[in-house]
C-alpha atoms as a PDB file:
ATOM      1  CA  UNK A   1       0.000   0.000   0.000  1.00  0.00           C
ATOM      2  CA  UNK A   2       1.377   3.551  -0.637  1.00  0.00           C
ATOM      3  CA  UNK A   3       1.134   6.327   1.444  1.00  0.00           C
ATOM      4  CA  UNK A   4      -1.628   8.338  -0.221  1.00  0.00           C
ATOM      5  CA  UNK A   5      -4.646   5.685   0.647  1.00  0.00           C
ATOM      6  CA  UNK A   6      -3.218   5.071   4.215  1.00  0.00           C
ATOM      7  CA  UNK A   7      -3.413   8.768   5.082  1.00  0.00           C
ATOM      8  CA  UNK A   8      -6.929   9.099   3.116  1.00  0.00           C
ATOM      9  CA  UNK A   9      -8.336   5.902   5.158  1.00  0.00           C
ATOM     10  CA  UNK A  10      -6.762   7.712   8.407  1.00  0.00           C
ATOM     11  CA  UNK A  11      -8.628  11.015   7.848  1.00  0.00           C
ATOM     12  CA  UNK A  12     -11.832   9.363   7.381  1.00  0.00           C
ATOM     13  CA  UNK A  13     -11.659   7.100  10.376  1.00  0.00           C
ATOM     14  CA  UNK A  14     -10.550  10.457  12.395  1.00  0.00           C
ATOM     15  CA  UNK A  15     -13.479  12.107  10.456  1.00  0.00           C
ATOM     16  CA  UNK A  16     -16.146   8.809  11.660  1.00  0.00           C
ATOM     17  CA  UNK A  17     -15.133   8.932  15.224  1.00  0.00           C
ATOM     18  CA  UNK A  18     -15.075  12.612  15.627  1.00  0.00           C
ATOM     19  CA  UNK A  19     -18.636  13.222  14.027  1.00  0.00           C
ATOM     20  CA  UNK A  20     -19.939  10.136  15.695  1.00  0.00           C
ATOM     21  CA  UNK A  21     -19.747  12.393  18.879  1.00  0.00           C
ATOM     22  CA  UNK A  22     -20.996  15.791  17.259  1.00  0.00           C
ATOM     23  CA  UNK A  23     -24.267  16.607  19.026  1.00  0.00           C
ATOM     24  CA  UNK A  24     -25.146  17.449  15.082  1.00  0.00           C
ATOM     25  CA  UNK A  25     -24.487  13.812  13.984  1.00  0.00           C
ATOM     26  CA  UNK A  26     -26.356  12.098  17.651  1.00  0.00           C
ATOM     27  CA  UNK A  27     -29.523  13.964  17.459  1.00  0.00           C
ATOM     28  CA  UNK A  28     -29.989  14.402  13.415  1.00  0.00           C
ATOM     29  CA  UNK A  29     -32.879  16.287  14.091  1.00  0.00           C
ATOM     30  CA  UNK A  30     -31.491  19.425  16.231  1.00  0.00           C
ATOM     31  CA  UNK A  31     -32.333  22.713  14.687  1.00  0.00           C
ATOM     32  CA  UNK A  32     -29.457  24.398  13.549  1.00  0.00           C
ATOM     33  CA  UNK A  33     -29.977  28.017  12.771  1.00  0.00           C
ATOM     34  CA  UNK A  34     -27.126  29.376  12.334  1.00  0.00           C
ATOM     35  CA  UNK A  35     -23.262  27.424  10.782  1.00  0.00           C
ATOM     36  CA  UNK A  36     -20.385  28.734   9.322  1.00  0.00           C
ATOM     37  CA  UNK A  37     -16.336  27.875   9.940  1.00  0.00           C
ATOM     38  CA  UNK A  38     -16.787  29.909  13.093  1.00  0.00           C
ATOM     39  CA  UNK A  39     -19.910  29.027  14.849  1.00  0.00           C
ATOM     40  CA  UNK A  40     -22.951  26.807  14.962  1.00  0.00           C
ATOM     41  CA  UNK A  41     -26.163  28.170  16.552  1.00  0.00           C
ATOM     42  CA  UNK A  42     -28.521  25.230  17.789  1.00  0.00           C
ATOM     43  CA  UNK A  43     -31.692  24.802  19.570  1.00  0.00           C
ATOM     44  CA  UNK A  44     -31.271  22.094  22.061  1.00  0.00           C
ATOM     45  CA  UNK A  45     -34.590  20.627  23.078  1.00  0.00           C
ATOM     46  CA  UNK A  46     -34.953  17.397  25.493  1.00  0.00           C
ATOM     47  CA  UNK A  47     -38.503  16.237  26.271  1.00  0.00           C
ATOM     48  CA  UNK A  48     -39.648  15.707  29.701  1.00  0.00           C
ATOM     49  CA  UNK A  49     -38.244  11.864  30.618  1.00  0.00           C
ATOM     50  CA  UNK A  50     -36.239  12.132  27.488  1.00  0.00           C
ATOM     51  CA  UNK A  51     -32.011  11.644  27.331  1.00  0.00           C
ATOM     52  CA  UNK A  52     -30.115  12.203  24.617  1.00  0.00           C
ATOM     53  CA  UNK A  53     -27.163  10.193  23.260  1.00  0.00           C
ATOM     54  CA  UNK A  54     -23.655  10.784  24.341  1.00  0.00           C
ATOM     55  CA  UNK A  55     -22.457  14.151  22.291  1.00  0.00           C
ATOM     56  CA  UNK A  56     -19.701  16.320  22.629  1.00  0.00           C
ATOM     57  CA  UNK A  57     -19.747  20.236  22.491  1.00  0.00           C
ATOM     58  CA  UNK A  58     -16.088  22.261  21.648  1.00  0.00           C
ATOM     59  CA  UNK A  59     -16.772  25.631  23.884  1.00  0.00           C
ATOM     60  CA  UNK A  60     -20.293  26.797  24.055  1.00  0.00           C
ATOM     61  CA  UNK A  61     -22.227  29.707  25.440  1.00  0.00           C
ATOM     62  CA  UNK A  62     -26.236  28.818  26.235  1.00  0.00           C
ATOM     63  CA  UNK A  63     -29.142  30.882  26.619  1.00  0.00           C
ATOM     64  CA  UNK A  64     -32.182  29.072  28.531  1.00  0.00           C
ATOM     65  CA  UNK A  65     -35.478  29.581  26.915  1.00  0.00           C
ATOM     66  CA  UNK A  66     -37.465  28.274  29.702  1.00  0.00           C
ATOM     67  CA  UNK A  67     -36.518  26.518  33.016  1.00  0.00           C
ATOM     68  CA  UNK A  68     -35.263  23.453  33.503  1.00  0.00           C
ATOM     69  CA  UNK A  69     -33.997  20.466  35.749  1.00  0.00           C
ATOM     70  CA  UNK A  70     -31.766  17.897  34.231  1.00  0.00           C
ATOM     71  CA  UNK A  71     -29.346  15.302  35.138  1.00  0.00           C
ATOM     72  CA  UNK A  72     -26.012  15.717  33.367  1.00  0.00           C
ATOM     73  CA  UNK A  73     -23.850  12.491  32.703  1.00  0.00           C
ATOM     74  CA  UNK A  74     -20.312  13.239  31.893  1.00  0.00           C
ATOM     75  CA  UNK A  75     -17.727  11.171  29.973  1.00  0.00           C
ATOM     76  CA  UNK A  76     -16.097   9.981  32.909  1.00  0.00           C
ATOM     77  CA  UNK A  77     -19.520   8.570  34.433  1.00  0.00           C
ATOM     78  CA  UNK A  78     -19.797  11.110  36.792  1.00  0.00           C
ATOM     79  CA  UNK A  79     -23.251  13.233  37.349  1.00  0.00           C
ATOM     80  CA  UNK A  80     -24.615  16.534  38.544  1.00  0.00           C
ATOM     81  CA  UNK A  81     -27.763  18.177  38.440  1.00  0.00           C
ATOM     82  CA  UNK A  82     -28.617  21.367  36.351  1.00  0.00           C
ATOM     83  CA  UNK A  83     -31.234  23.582  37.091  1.00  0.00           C
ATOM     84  CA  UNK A  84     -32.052  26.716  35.529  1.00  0.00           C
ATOM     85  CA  UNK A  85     -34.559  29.265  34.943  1.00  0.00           C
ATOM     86  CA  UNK A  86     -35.767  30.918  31.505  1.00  0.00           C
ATOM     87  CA  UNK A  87     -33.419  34.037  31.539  1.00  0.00           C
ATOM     88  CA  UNK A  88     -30.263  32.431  32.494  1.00  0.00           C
ATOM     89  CA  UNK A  89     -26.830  32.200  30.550  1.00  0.00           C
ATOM     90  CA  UNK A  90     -23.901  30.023  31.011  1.00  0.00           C
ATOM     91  CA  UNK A  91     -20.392  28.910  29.325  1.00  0.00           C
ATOM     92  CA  UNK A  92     -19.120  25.570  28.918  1.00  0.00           C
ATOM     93  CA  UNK A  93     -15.096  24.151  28.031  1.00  0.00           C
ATOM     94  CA  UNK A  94     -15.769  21.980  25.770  1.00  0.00           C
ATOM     95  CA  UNK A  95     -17.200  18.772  27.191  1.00  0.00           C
ATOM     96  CA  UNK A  96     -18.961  15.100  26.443  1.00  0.00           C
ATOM     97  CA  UNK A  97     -22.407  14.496  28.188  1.00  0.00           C
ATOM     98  CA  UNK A  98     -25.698  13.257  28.084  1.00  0.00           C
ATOM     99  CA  UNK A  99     -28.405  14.960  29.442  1.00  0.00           C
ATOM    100  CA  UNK A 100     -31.390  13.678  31.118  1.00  0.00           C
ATOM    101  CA  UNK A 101     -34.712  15.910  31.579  1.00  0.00           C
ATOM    102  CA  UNK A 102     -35.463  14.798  34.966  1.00  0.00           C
ATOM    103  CA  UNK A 103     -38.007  18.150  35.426  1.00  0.00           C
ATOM    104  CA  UNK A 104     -41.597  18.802  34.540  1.00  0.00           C
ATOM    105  CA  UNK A 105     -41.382  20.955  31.498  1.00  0.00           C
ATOM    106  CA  UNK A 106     -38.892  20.331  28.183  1.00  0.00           C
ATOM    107  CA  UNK A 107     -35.451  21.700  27.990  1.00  0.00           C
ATOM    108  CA  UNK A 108     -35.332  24.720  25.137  1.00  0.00           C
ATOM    109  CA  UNK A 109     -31.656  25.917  25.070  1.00  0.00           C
ATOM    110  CA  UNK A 110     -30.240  28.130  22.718  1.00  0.00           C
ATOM    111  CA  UNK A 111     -26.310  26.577  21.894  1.00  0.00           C
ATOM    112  CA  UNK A 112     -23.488  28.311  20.406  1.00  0.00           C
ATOM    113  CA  UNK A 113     -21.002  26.519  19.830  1.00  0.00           C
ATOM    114  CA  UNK A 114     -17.320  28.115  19.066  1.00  0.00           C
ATOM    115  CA  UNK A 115     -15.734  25.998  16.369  1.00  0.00           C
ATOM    116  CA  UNK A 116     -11.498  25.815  16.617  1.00  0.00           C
ATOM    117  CA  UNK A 117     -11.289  27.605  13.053  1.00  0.00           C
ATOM    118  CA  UNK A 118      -7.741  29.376  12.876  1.00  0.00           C
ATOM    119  CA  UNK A 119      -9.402  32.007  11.006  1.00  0.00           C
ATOM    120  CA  UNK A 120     -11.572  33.163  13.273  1.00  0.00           C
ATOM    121  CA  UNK A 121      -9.363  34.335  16.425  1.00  0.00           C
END
């Protein structure tokens, strides 16, 4: 084999693993308003009772549309529990959860999510 198709087959498996975490590739139908090189602008919306799939974030601000109480499952295994009211706004590192809507109305965040583009520092 040359080096050409070992590098190629090496970018897409980097390419399948990373995207297999992407919050965009775990819950297909997340409303994305907003993507460019820079940025991607999501609604993230989690039923009452509902979880979604592992996903990972890079850094991300969050504006809550209404409140919430949810359990957070990190990585690691580890857990905490998020509650916040409509109003609030947080920052995140970049990070690898699921999150659990363990309160009694749906979770309706707005997400954006700073992409490492060199470009836009």
């Amino acid at each position: 084999m040359t080096r050409i198709p070992l590098v190629a087959l090496a970018l897409l498996a980097a390419t399948a693993v990373s995207s297999a975490q992407d919050k965009a590739a775990a819950v297909p139908e997340m409303k994305v308003l907003l993507e460019n090189e820079c940025v991607r602008m999501q609604f993230h919306d989690v039923a009452v009772g509902e979880k979604t799939p592992m996903h990972s974030h890079p850094r991300y601000a969050v504006y809550v549309c209404n409140p919430y109480k949810a359990r957070i499952t990190l990585a690691n295994g580890s857990q905490l529990v998020s509650e916040h009211k409509a109003g609030d706004a947080f920052w995140h590192e970049a990070s690898q959860h699921v999150v659990e809507n363990i309160g009694i109305t749906p979770i309706h965040n707005l997400v954006l999510e700073l992409k490492p583009a060199s470009s836009c520092h």
